[in-house]
PDB file of N, CA and C in Angstrom:
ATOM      1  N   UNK A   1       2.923   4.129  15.517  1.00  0.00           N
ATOM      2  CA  UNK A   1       3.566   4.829  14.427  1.00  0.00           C
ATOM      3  C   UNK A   1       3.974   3.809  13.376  1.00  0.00           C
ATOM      4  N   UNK A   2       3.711   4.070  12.085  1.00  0.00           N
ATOM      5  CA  UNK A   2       3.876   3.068  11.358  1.00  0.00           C
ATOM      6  C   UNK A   2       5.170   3.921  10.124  1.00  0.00           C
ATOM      7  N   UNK A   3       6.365   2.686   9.888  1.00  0.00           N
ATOM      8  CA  UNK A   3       7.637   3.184   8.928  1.00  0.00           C
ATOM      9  C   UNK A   3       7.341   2.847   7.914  1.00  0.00           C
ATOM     10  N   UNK A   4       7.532   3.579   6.838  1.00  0.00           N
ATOM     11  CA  UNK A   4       7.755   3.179   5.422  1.00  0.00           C
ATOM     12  C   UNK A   4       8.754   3.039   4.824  1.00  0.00           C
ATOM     13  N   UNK A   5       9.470   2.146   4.221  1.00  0.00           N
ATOM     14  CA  UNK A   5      10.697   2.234   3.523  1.00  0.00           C
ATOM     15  C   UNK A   5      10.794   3.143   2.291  1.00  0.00           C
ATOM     16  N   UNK A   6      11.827   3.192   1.873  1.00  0.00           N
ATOM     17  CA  UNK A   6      11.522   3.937   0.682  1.00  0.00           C
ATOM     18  C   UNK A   6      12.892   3.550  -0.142  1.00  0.00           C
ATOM     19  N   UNK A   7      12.638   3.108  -1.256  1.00  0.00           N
ATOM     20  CA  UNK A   7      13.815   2.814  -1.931  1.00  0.00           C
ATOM     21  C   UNK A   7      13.537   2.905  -3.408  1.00  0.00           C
ATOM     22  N   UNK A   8      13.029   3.922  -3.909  1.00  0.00           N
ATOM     23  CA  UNK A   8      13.486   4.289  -4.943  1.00  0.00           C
ATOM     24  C   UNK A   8      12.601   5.932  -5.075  1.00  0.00           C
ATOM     25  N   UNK A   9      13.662   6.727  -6.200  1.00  0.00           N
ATOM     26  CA  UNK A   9      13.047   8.065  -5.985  1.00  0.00           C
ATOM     27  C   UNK A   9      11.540   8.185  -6.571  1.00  0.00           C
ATOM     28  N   UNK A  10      11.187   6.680  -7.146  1.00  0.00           N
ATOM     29  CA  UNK A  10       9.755   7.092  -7.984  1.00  0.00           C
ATOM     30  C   UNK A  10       8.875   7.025  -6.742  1.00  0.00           C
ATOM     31  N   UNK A  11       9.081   6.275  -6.010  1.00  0.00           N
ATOM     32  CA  UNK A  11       8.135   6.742  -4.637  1.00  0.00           C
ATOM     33  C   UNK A  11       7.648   8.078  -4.284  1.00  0.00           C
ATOM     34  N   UNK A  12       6.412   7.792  -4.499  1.00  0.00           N
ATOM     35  CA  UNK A  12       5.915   9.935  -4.029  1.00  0.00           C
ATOM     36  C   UNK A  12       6.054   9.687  -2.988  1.00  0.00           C
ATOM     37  N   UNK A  13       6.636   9.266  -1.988  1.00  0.00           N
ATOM     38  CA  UNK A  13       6.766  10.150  -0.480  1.00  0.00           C
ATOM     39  C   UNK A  13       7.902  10.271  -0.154  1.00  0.00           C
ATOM     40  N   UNK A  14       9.347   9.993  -1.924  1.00  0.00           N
ATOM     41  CA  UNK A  14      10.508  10.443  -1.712  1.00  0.00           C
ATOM     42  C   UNK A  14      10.462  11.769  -2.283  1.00  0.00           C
ATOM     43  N   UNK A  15       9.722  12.074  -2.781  1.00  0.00           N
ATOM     44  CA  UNK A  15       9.267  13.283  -3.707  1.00  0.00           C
ATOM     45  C   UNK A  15       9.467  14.166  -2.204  1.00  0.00           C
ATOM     46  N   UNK A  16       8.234  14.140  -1.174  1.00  0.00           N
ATOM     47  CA  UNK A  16       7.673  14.743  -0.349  1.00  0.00           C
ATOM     48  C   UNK A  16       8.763  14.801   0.881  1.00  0.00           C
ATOM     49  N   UNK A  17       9.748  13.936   0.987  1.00  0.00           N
ATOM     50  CA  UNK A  17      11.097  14.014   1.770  1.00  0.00           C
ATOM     51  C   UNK A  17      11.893  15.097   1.355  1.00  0.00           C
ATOM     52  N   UNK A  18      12.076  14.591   0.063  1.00  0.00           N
ATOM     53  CA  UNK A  18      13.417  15.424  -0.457  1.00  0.00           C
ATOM     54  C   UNK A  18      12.926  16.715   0.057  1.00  0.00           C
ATOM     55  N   UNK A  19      11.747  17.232  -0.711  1.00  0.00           N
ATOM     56  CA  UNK A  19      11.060  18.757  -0.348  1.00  0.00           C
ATOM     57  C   UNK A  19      11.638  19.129   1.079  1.00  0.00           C
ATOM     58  N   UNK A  20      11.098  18.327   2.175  1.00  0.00           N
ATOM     59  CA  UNK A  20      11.248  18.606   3.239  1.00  0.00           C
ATOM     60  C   UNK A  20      12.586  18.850   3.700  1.00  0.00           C
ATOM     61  N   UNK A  21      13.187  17.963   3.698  1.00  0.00           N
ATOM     62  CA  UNK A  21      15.025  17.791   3.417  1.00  0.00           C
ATOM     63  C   UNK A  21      15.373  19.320   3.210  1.00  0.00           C
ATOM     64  N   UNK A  22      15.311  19.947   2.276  1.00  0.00           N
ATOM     65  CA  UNK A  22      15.295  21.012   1.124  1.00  0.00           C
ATOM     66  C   UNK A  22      14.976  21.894   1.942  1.00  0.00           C
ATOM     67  N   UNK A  23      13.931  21.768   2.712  1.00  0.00           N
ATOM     68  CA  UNK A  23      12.950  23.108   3.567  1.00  0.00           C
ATOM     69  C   UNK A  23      14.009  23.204   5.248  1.00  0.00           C
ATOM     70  N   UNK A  24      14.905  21.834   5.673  1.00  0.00           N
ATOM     71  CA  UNK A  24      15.212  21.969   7.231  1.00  0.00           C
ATOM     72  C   UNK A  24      16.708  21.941   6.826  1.00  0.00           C
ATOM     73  N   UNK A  25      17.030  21.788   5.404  1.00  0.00           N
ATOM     74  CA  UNK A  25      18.438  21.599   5.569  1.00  0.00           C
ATOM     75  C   UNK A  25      19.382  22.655   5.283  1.00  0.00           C
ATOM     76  N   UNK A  26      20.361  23.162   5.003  1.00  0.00           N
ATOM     77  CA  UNK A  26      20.621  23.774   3.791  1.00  0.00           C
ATOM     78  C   UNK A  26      21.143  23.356   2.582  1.00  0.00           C
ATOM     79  N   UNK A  27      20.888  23.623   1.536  1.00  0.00           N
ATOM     80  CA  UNK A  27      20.981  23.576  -0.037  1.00  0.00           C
ATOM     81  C   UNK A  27      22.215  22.304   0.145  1.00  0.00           C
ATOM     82  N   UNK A  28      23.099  23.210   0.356  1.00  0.00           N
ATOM     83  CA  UNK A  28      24.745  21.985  -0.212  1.00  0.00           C
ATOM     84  C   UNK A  28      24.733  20.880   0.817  1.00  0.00           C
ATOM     85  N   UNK A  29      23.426  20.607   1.521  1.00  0.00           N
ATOM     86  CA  UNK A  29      23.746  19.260   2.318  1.00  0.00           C
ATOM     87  C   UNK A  29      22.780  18.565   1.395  1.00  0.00           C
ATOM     88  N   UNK A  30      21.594  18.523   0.830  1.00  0.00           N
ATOM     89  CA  UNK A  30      20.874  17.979   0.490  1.00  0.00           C
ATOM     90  C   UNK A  30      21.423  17.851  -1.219  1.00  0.00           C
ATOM     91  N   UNK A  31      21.663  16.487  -1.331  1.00  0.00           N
ATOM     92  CA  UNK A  31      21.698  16.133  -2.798  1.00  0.00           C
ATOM     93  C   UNK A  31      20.629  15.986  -3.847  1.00  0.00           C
ATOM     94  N   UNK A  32      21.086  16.210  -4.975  1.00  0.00           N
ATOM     95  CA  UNK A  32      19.768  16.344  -6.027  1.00  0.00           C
ATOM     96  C   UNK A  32      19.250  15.245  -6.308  1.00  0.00           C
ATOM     97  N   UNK A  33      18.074  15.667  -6.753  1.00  0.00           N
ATOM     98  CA  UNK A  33      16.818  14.737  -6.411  1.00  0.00           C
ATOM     99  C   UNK A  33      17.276  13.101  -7.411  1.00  0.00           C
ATOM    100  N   UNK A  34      17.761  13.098  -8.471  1.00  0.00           N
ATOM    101  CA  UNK A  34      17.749  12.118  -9.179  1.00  0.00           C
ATOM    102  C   UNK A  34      19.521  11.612  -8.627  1.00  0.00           C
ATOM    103  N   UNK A  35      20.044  12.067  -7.470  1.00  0.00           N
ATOM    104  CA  UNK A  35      21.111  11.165  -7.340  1.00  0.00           C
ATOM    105  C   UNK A  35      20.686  10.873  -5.654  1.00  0.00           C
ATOM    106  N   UNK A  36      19.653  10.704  -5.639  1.00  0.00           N
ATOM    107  CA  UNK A  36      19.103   9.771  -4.707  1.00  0.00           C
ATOM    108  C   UNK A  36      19.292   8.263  -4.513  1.00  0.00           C
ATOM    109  N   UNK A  37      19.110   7.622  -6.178  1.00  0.00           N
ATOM    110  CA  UNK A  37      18.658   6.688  -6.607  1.00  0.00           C
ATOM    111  C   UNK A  37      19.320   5.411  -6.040  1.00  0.00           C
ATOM    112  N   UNK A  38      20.908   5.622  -6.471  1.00  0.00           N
ATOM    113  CA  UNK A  38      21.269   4.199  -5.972  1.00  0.00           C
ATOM    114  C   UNK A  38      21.683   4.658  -4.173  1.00  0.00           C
ATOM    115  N   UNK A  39      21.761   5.588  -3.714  1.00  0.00           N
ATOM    116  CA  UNK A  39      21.461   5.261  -1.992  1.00  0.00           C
ATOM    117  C   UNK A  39      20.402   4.560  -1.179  1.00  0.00           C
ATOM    118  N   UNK A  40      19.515   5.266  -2.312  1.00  0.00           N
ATOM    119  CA  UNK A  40      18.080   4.616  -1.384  1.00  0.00           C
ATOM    120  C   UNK A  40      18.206   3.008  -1.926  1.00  0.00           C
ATOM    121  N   UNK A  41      18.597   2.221  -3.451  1.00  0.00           N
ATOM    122  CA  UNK A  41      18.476   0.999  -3.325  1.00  0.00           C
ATOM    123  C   UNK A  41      19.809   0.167  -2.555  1.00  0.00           C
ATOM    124  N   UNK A  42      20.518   0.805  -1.633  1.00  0.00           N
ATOM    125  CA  UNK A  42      21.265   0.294  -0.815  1.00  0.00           C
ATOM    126  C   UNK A  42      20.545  -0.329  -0.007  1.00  0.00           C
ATOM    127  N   UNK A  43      20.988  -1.721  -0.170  1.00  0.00           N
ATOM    128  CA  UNK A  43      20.039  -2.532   1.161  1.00  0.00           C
ATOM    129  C   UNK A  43      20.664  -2.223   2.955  1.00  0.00           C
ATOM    130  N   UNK A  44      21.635  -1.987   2.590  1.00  0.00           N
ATOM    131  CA  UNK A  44      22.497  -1.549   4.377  1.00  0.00           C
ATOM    132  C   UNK A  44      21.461  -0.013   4.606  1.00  0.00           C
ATOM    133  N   UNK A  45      21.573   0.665   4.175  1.00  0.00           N
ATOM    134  CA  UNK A  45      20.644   2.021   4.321  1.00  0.00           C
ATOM    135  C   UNK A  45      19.278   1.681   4.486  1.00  0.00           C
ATOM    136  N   UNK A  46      18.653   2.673   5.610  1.00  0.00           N
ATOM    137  CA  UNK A  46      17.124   2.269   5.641  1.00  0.00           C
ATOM    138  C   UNK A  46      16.737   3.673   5.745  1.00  0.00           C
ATOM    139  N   UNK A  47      16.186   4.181   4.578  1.00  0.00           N
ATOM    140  CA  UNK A  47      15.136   5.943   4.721  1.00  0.00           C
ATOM    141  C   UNK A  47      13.901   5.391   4.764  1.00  0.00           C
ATOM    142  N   UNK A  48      13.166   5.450   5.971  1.00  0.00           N
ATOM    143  CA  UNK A  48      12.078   5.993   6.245  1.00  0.00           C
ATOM    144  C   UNK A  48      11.372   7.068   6.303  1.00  0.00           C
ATOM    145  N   UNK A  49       9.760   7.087   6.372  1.00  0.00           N
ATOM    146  CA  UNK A  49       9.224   8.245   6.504  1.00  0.00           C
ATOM    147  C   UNK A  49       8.318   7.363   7.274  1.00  0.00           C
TER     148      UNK A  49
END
């Protein structure tokens, strides 16, 4: 199995998270798409896909 990091929202496979996120979560847990940005460039945080 191979991880991808992901640290910034221009990444299309943060595109394809969030969606998913969106599809298993509900609404008020999942934050909007452009205040992603500075979590994912947190170096302590690691989102994979």
């Amino acid at each position: 199995m191979e991880y991808l990091r992901i640290t910034s929202i221009q990444d299309p496979l943060f595109k394809q998270m969030h969606q998913l996120m969106q599809n298993v979560f509900p609404p008020e847990e999942v934050l909007a798409f452009e205040l992603w940005q500075e979590p994912l460039e947190d170096p302590r945080l690691k989102i994979l896909q």
